[in-house]
C-alpha atoms as a PDB file:
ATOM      1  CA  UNK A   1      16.580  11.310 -15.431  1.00  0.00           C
ATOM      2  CA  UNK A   2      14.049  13.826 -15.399  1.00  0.00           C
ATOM      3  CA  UNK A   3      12.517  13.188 -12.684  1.00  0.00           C
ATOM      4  CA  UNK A   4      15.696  13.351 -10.728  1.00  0.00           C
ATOM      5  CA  UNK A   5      15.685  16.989 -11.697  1.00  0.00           C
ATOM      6  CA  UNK A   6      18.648  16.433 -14.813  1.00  0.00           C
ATOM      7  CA  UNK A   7      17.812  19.115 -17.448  1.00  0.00           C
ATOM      8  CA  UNK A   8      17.534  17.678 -21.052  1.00  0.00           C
ATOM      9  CA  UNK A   9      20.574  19.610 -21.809  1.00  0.00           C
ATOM     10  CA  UNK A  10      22.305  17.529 -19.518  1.00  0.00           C
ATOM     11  CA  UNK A  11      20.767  13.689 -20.267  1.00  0.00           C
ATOM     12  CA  UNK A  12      22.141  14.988 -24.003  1.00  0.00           C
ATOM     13  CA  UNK A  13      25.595  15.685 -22.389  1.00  0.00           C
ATOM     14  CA  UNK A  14      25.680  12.583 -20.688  1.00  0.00           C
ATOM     15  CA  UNK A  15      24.425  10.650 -23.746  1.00  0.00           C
ATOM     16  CA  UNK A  16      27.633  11.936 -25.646  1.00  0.00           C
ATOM     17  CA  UNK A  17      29.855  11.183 -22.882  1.00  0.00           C
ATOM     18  CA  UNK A  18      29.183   7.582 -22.642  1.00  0.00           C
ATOM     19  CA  UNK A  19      28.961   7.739 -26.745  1.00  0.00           C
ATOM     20  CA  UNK A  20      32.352   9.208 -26.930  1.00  0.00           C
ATOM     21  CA  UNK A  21      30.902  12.631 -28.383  1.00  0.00           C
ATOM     22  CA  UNK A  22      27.879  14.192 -30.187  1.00  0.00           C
ATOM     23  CA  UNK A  23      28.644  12.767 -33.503  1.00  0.00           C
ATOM     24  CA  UNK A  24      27.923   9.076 -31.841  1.00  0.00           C
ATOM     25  CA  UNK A  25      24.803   9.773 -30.172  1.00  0.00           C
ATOM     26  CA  UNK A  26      22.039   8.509 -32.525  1.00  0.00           C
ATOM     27  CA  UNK A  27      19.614  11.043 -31.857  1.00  0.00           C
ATOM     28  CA  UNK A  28      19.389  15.074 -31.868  1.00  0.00           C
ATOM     29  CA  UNK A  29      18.886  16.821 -28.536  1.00  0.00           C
ATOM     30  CA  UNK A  30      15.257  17.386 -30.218  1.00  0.00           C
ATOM     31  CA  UNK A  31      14.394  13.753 -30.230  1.00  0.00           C
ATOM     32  CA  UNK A  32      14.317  13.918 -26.391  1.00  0.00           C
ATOM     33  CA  UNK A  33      12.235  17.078 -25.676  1.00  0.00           C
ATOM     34  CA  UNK A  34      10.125  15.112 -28.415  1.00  0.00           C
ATOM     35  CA  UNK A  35       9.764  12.170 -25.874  1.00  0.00           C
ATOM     36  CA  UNK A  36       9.463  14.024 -22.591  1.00  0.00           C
ATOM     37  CA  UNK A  37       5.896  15.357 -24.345  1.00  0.00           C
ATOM     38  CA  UNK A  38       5.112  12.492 -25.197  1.00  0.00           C
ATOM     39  CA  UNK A  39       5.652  10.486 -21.959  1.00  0.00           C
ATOM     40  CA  UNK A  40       3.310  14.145 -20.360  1.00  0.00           C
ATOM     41  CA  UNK A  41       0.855  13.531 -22.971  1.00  0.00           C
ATOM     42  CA  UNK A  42       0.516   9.734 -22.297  1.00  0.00           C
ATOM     43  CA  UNK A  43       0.385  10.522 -18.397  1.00  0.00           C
ATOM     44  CA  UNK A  44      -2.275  12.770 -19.056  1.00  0.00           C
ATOM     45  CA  UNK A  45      -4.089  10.636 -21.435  1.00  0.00           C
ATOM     46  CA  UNK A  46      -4.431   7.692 -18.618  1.00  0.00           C
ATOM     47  CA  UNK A  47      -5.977   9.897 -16.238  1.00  0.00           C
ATOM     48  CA  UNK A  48      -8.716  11.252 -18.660  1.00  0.00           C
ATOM     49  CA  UNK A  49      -9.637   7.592 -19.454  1.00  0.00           C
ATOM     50  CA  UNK A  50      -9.250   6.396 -16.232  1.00  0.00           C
ATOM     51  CA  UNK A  51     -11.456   9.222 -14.923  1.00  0.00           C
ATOM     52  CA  UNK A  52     -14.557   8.946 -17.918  1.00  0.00           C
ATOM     53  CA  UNK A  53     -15.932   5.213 -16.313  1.00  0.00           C
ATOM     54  CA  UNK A  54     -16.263   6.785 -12.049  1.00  0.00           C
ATOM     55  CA  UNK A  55     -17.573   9.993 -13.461  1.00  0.00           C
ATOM     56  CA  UNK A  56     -20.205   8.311 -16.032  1.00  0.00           C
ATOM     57  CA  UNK A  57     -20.757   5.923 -12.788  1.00  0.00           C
ATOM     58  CA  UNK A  58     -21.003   8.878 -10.331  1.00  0.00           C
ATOM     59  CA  UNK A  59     -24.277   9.963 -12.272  1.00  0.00           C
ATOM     60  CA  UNK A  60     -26.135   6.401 -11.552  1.00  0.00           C
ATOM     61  CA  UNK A  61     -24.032   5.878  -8.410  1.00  0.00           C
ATOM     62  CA  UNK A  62     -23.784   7.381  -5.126  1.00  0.00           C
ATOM     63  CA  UNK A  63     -20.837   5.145  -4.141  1.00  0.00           C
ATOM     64  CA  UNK A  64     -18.360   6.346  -6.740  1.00  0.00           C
ATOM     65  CA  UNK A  65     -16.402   9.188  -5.377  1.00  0.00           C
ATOM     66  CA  UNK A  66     -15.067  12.110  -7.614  1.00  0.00           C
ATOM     67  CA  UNK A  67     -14.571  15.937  -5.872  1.00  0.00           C
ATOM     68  CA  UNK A  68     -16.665  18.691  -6.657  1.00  0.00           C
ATOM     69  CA  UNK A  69     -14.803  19.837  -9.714  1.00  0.00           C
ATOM     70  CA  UNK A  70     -14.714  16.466 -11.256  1.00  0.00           C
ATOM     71  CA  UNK A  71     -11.041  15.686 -10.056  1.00  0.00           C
ATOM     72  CA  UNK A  72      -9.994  12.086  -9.114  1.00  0.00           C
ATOM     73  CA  UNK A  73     -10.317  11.065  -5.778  1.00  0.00           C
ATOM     74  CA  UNK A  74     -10.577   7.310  -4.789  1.00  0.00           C
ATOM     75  CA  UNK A  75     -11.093   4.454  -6.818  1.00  0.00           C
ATOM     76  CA  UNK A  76     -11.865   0.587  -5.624  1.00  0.00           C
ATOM     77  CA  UNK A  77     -11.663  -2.412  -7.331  1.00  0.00           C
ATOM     78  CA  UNK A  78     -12.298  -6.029  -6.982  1.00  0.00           C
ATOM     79  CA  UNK A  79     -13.483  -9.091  -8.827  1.00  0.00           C
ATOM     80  CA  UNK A  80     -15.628 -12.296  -8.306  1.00  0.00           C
ATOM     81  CA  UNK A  81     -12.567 -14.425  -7.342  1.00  0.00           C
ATOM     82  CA  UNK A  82     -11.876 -11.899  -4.684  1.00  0.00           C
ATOM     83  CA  UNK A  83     -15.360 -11.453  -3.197  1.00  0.00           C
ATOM     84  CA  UNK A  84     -15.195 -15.567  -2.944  1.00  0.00           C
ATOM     85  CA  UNK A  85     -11.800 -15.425  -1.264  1.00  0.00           C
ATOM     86  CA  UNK A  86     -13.066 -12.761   1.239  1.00  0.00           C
ATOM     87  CA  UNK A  87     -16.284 -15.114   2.278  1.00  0.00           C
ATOM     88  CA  UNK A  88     -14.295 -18.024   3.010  1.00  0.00           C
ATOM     89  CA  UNK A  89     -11.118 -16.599   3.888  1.00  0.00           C
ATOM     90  CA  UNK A  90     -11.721 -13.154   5.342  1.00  0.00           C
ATOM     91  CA  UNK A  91     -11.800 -13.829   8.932  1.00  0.00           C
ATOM     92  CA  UNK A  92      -8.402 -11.959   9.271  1.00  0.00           C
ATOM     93  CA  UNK A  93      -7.423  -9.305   6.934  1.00  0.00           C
ATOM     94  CA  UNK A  94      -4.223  -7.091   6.315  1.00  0.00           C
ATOM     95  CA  UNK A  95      -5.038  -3.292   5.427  1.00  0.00           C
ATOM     96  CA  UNK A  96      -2.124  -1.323   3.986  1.00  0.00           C
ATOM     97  CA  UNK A  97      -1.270   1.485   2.033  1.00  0.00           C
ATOM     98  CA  UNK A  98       1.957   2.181  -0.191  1.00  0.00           C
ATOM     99  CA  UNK A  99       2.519   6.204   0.040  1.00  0.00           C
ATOM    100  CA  UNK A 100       2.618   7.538  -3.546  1.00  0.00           C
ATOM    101  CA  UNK A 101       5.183   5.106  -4.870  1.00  0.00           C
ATOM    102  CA  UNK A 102       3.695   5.687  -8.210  1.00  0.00           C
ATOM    103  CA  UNK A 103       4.074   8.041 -11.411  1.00  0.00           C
ATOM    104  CA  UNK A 104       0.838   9.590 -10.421  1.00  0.00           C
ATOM    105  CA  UNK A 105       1.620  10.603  -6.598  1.00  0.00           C
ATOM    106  CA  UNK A 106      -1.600   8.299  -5.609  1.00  0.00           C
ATOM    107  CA  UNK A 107      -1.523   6.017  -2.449  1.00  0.00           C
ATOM    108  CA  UNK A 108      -1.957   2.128  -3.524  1.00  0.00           C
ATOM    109  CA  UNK A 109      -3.929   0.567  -0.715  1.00  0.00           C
ATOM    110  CA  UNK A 110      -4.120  -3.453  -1.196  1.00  0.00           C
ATOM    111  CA  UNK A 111      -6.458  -5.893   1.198  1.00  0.00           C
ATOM    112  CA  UNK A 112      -5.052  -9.091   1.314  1.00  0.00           C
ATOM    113  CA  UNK A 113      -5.549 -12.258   3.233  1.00  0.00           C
ATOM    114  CA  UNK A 114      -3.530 -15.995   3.769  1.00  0.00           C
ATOM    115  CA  UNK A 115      -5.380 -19.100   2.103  1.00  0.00           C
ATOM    116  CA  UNK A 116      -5.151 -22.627   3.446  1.00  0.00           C
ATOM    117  CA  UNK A 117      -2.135 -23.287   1.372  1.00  0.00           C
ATOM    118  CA  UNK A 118      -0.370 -20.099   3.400  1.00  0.00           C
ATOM    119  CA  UNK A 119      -0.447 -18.095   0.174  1.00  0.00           C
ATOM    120  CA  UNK A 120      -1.276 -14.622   0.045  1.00  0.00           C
ATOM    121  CA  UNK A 121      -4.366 -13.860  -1.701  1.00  0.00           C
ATOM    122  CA  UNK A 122      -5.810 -10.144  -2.345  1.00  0.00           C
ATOM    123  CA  UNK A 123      -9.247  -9.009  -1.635  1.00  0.00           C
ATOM    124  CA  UNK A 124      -9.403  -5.523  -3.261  1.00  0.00           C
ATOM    125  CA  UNK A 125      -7.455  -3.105  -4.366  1.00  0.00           C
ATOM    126  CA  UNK A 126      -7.308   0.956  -4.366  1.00  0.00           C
ATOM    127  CA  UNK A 127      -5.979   4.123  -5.389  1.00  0.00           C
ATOM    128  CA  UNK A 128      -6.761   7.331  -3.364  1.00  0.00           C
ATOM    129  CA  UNK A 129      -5.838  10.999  -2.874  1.00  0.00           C
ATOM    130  CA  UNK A 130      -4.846  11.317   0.374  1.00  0.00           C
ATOM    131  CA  UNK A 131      -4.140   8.815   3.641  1.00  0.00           C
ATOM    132  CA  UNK A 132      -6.614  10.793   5.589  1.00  0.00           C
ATOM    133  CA  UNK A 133      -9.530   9.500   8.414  1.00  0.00           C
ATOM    134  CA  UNK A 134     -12.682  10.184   6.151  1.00  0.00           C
ATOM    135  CA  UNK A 135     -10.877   8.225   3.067  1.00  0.00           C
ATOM    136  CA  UNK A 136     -10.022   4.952   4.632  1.00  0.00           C
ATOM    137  CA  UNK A 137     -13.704   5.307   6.307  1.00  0.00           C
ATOM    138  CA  UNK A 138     -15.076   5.827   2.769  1.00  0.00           C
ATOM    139  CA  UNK A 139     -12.493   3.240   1.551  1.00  0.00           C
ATOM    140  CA  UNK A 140     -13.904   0.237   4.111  1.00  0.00           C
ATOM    141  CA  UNK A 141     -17.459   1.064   4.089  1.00  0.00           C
ATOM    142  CA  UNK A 142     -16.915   0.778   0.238  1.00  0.00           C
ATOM    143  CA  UNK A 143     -15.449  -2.969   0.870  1.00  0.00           C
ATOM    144  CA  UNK A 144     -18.046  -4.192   3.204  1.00  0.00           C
ATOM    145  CA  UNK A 145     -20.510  -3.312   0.531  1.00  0.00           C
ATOM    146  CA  UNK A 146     -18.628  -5.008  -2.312  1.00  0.00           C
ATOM    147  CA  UNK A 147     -18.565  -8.563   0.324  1.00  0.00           C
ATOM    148  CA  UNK A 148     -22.024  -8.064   1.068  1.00  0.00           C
ATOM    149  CA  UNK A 149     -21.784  -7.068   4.407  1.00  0.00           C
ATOM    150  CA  UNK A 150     -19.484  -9.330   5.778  1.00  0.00           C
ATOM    151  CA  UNK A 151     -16.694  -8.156   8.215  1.00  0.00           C
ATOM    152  CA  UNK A 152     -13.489  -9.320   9.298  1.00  0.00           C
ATOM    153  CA  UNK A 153     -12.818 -11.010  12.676  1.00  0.00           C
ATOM    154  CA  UNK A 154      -9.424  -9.087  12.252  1.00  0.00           C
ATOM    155  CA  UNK A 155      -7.655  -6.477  10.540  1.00  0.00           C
ATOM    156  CA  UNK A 156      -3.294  -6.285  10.592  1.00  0.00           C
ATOM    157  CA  UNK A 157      -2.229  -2.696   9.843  1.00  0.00           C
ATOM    158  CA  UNK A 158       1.141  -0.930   9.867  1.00  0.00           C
ATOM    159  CA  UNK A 159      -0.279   1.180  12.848  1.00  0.00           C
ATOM    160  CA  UNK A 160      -1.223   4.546  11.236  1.00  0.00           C
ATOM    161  CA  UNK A 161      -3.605   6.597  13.141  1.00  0.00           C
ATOM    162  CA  UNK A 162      -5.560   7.622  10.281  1.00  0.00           C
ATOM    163  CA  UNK A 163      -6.388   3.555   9.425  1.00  0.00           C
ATOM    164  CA  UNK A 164      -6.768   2.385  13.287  1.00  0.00           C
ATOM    165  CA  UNK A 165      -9.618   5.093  13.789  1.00  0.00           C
ATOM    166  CA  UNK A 166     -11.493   3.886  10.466  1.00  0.00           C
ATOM    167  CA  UNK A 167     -11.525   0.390  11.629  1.00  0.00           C
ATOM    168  CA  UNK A 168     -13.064   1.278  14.727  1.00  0.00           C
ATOM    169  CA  UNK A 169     -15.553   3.207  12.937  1.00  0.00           C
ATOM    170  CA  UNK A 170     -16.503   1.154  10.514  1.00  0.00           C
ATOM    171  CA  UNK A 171     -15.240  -2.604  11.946  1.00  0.00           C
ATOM    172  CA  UNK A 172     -16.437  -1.986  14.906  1.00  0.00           C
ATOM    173  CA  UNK A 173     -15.971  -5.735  16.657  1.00  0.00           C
ATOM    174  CA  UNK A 174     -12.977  -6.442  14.524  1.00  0.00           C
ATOM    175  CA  UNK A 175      -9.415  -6.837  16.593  1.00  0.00           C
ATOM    176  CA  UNK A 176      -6.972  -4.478  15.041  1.00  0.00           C
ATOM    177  CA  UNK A 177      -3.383  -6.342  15.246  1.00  0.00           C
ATOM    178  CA  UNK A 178      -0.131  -5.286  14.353  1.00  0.00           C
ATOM    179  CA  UNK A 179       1.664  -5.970  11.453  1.00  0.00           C
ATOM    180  CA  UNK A 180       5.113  -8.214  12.767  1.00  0.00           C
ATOM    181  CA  UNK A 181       7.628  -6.436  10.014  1.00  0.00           C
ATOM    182  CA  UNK A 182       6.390  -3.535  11.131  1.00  0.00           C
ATOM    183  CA  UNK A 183       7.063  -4.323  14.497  1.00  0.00           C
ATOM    184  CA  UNK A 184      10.708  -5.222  13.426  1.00  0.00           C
ATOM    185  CA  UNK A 185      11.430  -2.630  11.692  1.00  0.00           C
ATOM    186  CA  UNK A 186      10.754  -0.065  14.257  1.00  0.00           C
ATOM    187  CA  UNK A 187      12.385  -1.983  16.849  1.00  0.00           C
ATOM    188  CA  UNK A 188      15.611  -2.115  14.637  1.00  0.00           C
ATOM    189  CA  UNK A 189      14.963   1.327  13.912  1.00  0.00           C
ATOM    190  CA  UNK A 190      15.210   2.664  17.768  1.00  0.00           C
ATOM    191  CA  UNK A 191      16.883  -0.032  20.033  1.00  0.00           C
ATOM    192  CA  UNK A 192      20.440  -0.186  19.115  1.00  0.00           C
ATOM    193  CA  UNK A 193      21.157  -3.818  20.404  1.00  0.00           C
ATOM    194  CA  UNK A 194      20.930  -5.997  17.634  1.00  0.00           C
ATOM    195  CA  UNK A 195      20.514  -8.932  20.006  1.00  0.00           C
ATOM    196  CA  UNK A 196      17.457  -7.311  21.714  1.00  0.00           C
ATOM    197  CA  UNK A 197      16.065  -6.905  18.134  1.00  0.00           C
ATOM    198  CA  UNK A 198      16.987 -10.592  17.456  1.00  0.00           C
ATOM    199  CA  UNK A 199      15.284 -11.741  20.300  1.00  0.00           C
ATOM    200  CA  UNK A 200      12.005  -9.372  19.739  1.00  0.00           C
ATOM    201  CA  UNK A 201      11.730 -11.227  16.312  1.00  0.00           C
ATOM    202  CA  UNK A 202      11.825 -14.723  17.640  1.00  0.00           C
ATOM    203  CA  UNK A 203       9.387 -13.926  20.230  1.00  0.00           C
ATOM    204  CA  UNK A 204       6.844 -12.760  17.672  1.00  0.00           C
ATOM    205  CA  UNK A 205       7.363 -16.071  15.758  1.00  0.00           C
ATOM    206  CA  UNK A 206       7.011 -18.242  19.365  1.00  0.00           C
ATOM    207  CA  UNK A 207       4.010 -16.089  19.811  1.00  0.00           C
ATOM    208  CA  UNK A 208       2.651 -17.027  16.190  1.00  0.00           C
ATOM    209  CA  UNK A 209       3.441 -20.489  16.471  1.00  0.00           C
ATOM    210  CA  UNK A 210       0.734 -20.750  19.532  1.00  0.00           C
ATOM    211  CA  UNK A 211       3.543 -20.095  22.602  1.00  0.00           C
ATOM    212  CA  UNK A 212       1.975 -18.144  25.374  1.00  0.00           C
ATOM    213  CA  UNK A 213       3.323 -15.045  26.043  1.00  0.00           C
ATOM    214  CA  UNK A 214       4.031 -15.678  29.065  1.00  0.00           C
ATOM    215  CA  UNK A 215       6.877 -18.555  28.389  1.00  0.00           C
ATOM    216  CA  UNK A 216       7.878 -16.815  25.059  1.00  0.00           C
ATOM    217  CA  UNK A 217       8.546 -13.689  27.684  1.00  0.00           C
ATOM    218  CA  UNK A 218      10.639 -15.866  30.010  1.00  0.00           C
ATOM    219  CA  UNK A 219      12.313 -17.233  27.146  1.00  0.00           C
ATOM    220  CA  UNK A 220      13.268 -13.744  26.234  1.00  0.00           C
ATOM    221  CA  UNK A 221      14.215 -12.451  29.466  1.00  0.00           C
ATOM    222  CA  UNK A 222      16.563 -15.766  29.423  1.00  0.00           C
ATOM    223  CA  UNK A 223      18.789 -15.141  26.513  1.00  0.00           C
ATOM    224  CA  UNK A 224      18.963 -11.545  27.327  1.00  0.00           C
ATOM    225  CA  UNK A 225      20.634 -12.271  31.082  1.00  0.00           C
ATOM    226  CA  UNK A 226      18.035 -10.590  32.402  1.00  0.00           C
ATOM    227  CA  UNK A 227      16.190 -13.831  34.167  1.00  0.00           C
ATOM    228  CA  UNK A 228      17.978 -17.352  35.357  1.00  0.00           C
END
């Protein structure tokens, strides 16, 4: 509730309301500033730990990035499993970023992949400042160290600028695809006949179930009237 801007004064209020007045609420209007200082306190406590390993690191390591007043920038992480999943199932790889969905206004950015059972498998996971060029550079140069130098065949993105440059830069020979619910979505977003839109998403499943474009076109063009 506080993060939605409600003053404690109010969550107290609101407390008694549903309560059926003050005398049934539980607690004293103290008890909550109490717990707002703590939840700050915690909060701040997770950064300070989370920051003492990259900074200790920084001193031995080159690789570990932290700004020049010691402030948390980027941070990558990914275990054995995940370096074996990358060698053997790495040819294609999906690169995207969640934008500061979490407490701590950070950008999750996950690297995942599709096994031979068609499950979803993650390669590496990170947390960084900002969605900018030089970060996802820093970001994939960071991952083709961790896989010992090996680089994807391709890489599925939700089409931001920022990652499509750092591929080029840094995966060089890799196809950069887009992501199909992506695709969708903007489609839905800006063409207003739900029919087109149907249509658009069974194409991109003919096309991923080994249709040429060409006849999954056609097909299109067929349903829509615009083609005999």
């Amino acid at each position: 509730m506080r993060d939605a801007g409600i003053s404690t004064t109010q969550i107290y209020m609101h407390f008694a309301e549903q309560s059926g007045g003050f005398e049934n609420v539980r607690f004293r209007r103290k008890d909550i500033y109490n717990q707002i200082e703590k939840q700050r306190q915690l909060m701040e406590s997770n950064v300070t730990e989370t920051l003492k390993y990259p900074k200790k690191r920084k001193k031995l390591d080159p690789n570990y990035e932290v700004d020049n007043n010691g402030v948390f920038r980027h941070l990558i992480w990914m275990d054995g499993k995940s370096c074996v999943d990358f060698e053997v199932f790495g040819d294609v790889m999906a690169f995207d970023a969640t934008y500061k969905k979490n407490k701590y206004k950070f950008l999750l950015v996950v690297f995942s992949g599709v096994n031979h059972h068609l499950q979803t498998i993650v390669f590496g996971s990170a947390i960084v400042a900002d969605e900018g060029e030089e970060t996802y550079i820093w970001l994939l140069q960071r991952f083709m160290e961790a896989m010992n130098g090996k680089r994807p065949d391709a890489v599925i993105t939700d089409g931001a600028k920022a990652m499509k440059l750092a591929i080029e830069k840094v995966f060089s020979d890799a196809h950069h695809r887009l992501c199909r619910w992506h695709l969708l979505r903007n489609a839905t977003a800006n063409v207003s006949n739900p029919k087109f839109t149907q249509q658009f998403g069974n194409v991109c499943l003919a096309i991923m179930r080994l249709m040429s474009l060409r006849s999954g076109r056609r097909q299109w063009l067929i349903v829509l009237g615009l083609r005999t």
